[in-house]
Protein backbone atom coordinates (compact mmCIF):
# COMPACT_ATOMS: atom_id res chain seq x y z
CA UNK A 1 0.00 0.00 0.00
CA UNK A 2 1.33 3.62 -1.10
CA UNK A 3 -0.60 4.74 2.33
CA UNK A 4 -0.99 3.70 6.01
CA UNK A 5 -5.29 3.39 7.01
CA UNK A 6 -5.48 2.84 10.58
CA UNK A 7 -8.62 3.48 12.96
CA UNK A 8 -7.68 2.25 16.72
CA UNK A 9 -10.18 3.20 19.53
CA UNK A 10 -8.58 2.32 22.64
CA UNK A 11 -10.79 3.07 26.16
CA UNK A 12 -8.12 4.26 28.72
CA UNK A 13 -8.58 4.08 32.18
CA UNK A 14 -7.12 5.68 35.09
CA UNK A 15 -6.78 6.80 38.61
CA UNK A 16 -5.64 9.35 40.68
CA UNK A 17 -2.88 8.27 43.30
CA UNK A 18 -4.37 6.52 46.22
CA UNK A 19 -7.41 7.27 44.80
CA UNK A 20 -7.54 10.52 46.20
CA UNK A 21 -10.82 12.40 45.42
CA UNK A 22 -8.77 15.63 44.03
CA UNK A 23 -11.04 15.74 40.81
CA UNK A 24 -14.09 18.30 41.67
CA UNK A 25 -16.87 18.98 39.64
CA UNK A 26 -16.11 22.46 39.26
CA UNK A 27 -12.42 21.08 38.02
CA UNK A 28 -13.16 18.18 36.19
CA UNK A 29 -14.90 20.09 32.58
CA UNK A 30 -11.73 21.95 32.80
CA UNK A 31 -9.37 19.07 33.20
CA UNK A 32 -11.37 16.85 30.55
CA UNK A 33 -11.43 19.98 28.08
CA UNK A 34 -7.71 20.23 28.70
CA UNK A 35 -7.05 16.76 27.80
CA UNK A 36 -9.19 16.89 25.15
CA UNK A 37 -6.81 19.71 23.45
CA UNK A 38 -3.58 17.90 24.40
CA UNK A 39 -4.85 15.06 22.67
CA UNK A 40 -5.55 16.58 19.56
CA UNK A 41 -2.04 18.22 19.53
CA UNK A 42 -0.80 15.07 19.72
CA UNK A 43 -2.68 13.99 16.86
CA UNK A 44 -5.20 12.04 18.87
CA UNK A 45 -8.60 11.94 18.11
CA UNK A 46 -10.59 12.53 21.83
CA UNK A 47 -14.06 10.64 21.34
CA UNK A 48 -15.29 10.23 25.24
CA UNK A 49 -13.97 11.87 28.24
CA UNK A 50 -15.52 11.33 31.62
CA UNK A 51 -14.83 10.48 35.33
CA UNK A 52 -15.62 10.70 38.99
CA UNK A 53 -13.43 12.78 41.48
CA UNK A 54 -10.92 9.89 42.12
CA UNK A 55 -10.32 8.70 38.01
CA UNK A 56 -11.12 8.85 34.66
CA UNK A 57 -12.30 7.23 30.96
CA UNK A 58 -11.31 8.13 27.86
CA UNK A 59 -12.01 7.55 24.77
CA UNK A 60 -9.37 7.43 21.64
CA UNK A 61 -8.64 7.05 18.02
CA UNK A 62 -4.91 7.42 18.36
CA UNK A 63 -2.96 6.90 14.86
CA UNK A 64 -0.61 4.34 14.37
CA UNK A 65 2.77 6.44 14.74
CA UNK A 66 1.95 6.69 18.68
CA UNK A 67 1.98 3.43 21.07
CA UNK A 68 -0.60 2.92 23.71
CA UNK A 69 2.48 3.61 26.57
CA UNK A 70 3.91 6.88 25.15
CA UNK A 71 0.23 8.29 24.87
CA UNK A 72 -0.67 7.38 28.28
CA UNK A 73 2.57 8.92 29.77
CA UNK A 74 2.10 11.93 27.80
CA UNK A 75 -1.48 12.94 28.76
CA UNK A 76 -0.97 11.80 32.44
CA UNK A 77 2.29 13.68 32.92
CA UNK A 78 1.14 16.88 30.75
CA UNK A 79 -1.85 16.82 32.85
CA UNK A 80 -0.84 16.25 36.08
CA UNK A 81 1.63 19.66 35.93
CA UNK A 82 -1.55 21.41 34.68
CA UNK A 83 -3.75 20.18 37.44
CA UNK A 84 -1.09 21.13 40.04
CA UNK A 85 -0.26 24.49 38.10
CA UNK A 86 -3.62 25.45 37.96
CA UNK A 87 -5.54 24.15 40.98
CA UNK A 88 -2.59 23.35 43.69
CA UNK A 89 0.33 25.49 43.41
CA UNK A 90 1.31 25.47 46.63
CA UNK A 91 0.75 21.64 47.88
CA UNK A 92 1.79 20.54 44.40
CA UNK A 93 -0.11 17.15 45.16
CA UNK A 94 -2.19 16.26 41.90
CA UNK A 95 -0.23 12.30 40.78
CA UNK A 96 -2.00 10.07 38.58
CA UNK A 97 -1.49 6.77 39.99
CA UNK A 98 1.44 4.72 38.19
CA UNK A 99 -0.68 1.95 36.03
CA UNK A 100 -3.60 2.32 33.78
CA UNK A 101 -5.72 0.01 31.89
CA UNK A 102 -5.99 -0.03 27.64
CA UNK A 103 -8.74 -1.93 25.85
CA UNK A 104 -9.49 -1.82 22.21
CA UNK A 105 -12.99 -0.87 21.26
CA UNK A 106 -13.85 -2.43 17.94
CA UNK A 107 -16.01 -0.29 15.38
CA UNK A 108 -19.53 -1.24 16.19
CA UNK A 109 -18.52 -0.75 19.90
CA UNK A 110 -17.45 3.11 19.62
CA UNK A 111 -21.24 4.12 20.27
CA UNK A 112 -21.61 1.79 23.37
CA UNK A 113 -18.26 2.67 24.82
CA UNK A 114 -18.91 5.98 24.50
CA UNK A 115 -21.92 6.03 26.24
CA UNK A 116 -20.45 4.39 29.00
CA UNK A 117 -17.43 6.37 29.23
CA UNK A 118 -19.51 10.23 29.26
CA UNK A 119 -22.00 8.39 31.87
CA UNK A 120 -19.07 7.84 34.78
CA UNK A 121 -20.63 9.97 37.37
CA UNK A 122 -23.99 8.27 37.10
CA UNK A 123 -22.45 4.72 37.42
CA UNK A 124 -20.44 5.37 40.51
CA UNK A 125 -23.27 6.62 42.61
CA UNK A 126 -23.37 2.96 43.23
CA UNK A 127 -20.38 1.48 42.27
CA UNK A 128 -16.64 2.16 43.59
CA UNK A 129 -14.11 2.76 41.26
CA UNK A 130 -12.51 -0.08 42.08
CA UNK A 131 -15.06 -2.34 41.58
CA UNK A 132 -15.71 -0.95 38.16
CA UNK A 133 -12.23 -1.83 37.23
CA UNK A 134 -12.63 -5.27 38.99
CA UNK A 135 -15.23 -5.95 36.69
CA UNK A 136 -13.84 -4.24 33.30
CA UNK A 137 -10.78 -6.77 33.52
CA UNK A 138 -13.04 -10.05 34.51
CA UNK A 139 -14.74 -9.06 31.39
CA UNK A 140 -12.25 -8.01 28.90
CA UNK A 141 -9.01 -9.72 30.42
CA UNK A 142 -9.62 -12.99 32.14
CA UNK A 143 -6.12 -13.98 32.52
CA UNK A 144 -4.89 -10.74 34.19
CA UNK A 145 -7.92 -10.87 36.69
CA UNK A 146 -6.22 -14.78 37.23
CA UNK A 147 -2.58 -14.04 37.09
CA UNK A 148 -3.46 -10.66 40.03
CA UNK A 149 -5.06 -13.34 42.14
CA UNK A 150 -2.72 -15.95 41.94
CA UNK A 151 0.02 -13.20 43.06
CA UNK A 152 -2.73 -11.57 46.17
CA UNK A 153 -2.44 -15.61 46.82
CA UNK A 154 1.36 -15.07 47.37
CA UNK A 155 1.03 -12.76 49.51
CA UNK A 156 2.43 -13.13 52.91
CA UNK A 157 -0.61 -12.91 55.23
CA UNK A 158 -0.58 -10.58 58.80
């Protein structure tokens, strides 16, 4: 092919560290809007943004010349020096929590994924963030939900 045709939607999840509730709702427009434009000048298309005070959804077509890693440590870093910039200069204590998760959304799933993602703070007036995500992977990823038990199971106990 003289040309490269690539349409990846990839549903990014992600928390703030120790799920701190630092995400108002007089902050978050702001913080998703701010995104939003990052992502573009990256050369991202931003479908879905949403969230809850303690993480966040997003929604992506990212092109092919960007990996799934480098876009995630972009927006999170780029962010997080906004969010402490803007809203906590002087504590300096907006972090994004170290992992994230990264599921492909096929293209008769955009609509449904999307719906889910801009419908976050709806969702968790029942539902904890974490069990949202405990439920995402036992859906989409089986064997990580497996292989994190099997290593809680190694634990040392007390």
């Amino acid at each position: 092919m003289k040309k490269t045709y690539s349409k990846m939607q990839i549903h990014f999840i992600f928390g703030t560290k120790n799920r701190e509730n630092l995400i108002s709702p007089h902050i978050e427009k702001r913080l998703w809007s701010y995104i939003g434009a990052v992502s573009r000048r990256m050369g991202i298309k931003p479908i879905a943004i949403g969230g809850t005070s303690d993480h966040l959804h997003l929604l992506l077509s990212v092109p092919p010349n960007l990996s799934i890693s480098f876009v995630m440590q972009k927006l999170k870093s780029i962010s997080s020096k906004w969010m402490n910039d803007t809203f906590y200069p002087h504590k300096r204590k907006f972090r994004w929590q170290q992992g994230y998760a990264a599921f492909s959304v096929g293209y008769l799933q955009i609509t449904k994924v999307e719906k889910y993602v801009r419908n976050q703070r709806k969702r968790h007036r029942n539902l904890s963030f974490d069990d949202e995500l405990e439920m995402i992977l036992e859906k989409f990823e089986p064997e990580i939900k497996q292989k994190s038990d099997r290593i809680n199971q190694l634990k040392p106990v007390g």
